[in-house]
N, C-alpha and C. Protein backbone atom coordinates (compact mmCIF):
# COMPACT_ATOMS: atom_id res chain seq x y z
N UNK A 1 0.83 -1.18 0.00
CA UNK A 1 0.00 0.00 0.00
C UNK A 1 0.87 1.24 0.00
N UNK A 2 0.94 1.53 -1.38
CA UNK A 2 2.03 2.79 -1.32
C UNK A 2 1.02 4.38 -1.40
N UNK A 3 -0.25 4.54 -1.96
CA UNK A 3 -1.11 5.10 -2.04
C UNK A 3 -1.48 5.64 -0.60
N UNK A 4 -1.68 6.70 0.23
CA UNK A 4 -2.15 7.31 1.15
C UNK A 4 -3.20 8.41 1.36
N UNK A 5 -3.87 8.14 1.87
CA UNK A 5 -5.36 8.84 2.10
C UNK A 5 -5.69 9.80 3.30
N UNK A 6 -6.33 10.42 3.40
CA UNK A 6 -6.71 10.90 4.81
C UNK A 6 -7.70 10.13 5.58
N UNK A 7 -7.59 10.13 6.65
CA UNK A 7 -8.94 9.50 7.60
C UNK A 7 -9.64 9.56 7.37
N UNK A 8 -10.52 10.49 7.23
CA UNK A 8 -11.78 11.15 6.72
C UNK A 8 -12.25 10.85 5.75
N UNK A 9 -11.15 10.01 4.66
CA UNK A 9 -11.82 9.22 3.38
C UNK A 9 -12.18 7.87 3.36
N UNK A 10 -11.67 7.85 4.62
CA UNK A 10 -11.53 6.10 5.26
C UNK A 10 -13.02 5.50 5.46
N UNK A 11 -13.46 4.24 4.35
CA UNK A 11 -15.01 3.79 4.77
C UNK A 11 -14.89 2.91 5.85
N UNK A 12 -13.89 2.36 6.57
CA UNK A 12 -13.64 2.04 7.81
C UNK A 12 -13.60 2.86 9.00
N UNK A 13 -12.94 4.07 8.82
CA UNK A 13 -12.90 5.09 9.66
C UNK A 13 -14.21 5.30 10.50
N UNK A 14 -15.19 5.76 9.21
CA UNK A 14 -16.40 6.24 9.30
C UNK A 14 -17.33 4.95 9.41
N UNK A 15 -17.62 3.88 9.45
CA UNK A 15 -18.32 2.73 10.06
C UNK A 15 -18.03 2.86 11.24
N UNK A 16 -16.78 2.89 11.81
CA UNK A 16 -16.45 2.68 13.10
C UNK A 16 -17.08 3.81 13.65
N UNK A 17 -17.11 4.99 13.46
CA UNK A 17 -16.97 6.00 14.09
C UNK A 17 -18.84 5.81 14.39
N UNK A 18 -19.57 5.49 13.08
CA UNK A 18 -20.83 5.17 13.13
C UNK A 18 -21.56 4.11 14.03
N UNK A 19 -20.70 2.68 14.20
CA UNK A 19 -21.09 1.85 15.19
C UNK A 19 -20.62 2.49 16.20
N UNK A 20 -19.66 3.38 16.67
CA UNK A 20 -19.52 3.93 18.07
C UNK A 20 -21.01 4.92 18.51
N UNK A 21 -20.64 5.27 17.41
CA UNK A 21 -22.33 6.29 18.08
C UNK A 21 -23.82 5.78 18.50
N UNK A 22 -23.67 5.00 17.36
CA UNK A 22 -24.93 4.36 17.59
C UNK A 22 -24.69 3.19 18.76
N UNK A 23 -23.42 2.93 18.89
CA UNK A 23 -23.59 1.82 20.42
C UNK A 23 -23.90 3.12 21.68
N UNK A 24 -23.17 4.06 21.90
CA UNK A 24 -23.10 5.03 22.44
C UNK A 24 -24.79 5.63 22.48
N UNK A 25 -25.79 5.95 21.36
CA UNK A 25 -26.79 6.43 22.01
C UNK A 25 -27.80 5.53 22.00
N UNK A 26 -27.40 4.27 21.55
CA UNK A 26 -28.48 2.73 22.39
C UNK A 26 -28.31 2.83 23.99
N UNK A 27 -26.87 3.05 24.47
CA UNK A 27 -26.74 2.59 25.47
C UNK A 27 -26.94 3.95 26.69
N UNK A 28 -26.95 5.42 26.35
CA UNK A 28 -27.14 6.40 27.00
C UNK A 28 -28.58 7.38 27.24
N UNK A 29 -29.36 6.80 25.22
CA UNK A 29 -30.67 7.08 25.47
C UNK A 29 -31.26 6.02 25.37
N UNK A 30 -31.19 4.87 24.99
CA UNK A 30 -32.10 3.94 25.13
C UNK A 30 -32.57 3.91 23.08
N UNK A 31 -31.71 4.51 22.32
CA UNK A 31 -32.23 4.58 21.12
C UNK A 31 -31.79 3.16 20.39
N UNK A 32 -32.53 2.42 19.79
CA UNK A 32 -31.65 1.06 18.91
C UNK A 32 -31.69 1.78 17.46
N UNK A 33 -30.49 1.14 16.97
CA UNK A 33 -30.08 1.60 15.45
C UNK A 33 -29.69 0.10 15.21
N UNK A 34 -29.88 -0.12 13.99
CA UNK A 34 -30.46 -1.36 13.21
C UNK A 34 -28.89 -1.35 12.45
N UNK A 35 -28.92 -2.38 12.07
CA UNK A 35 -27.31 -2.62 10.87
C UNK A 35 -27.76 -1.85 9.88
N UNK A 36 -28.94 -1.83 9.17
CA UNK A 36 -29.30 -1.10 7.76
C UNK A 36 -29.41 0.53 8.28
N UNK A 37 -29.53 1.15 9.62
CA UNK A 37 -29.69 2.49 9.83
C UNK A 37 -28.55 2.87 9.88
N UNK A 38 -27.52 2.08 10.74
CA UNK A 38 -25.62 2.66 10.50
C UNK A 38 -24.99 2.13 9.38
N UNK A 39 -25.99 1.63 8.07
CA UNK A 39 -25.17 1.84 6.36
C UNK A 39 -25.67 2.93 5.92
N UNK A 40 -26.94 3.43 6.49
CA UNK A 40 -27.46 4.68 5.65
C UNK A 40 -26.92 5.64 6.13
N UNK A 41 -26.46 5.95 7.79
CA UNK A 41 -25.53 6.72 8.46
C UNK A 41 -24.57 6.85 7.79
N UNK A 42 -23.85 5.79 7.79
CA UNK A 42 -22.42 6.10 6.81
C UNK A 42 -21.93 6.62 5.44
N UNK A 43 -23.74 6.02 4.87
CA UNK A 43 -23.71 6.65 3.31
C UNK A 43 -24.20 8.13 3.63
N UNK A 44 -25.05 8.65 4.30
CA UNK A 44 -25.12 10.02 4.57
C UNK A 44 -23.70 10.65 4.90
N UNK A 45 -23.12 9.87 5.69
CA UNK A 45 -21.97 10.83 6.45
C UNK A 45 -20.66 10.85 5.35
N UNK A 46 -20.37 9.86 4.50
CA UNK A 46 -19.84 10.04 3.38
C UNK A 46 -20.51 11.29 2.24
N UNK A 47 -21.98 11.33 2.09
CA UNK A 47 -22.16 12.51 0.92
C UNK A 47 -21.80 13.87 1.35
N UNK A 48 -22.29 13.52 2.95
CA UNK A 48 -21.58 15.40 3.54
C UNK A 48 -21.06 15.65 3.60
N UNK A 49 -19.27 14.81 3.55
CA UNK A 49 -18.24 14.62 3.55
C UNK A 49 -17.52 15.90 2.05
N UNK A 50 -18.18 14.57 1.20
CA UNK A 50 -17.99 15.01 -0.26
C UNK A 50 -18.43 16.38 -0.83
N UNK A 51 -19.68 16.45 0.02
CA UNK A 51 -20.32 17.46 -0.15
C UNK A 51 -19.53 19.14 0.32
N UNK A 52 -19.05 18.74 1.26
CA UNK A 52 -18.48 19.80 2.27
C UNK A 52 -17.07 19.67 1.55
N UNK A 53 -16.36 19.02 0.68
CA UNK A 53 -15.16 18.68 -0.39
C UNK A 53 -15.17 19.61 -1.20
N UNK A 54 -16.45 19.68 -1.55
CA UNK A 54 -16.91 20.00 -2.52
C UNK A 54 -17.02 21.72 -2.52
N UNK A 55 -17.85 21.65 -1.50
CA UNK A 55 -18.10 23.68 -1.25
C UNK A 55 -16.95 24.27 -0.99
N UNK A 56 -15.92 23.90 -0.37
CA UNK A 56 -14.56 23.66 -0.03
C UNK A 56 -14.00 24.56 -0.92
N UNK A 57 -13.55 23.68 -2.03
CA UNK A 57 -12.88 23.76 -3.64
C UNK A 57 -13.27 24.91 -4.25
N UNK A 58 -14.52 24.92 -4.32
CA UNK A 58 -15.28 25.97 -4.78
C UNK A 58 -14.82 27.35 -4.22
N UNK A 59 -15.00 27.36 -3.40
CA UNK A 59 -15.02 28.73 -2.38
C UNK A 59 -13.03 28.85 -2.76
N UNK A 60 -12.41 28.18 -2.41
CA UNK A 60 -11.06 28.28 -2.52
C UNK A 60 -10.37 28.60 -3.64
N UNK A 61 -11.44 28.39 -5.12
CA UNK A 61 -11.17 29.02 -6.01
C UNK A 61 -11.34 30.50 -6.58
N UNK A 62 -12.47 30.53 -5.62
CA UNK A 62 -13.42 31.76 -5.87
C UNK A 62 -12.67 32.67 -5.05
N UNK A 63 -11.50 32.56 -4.16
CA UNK A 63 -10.81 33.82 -3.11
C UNK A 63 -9.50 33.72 -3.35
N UNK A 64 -9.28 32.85 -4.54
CA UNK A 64 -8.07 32.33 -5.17
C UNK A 64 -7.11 33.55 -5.44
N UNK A 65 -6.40 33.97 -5.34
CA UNK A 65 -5.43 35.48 -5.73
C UNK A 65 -4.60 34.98 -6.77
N UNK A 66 -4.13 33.60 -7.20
CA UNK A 66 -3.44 33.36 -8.52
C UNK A 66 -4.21 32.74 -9.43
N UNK A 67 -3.66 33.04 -10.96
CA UNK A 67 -4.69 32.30 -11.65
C UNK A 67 -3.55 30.76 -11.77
N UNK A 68 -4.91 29.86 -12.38
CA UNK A 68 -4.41 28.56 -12.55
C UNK A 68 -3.45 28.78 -13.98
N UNK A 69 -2.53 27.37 -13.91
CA UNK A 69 -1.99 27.47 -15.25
C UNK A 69 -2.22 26.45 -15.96
């Protein structure tokens, strides 16, 4: 694995981070989350991800002071 990523792109990262929560508010409010509610968690939390990538870029071009070449 010579290729390197950030965390934040990690679909492991973000499962985990998703079964932590959802063990975390089963066990503090009493809420159950289903295996199919922490894949849709994760697929949500991946588009906002991208999403927020995304507005990111945008904006960074748009206050950009050099032009591209």
């Amino acid at each position: 694995m010579d290729i390197t990523k950030s965390p934040l792109l990690s679909k492991g990262v973000w499962g985990g981070a998703i079964a932590l929560i959802a063990t975390a508010a089963s066990f503090f409010f009493g809420i159950e989350v289903s295996g199919d509610d922490q894949s849709a968690l994760l697929d949500l939390g991946l588009q906002v991800v991208a999403a927020g990538g995304s507005i990111l870029a945008i904006i960074g071009r748009l206050v950009a002071t050099s032009r591209l070449t």
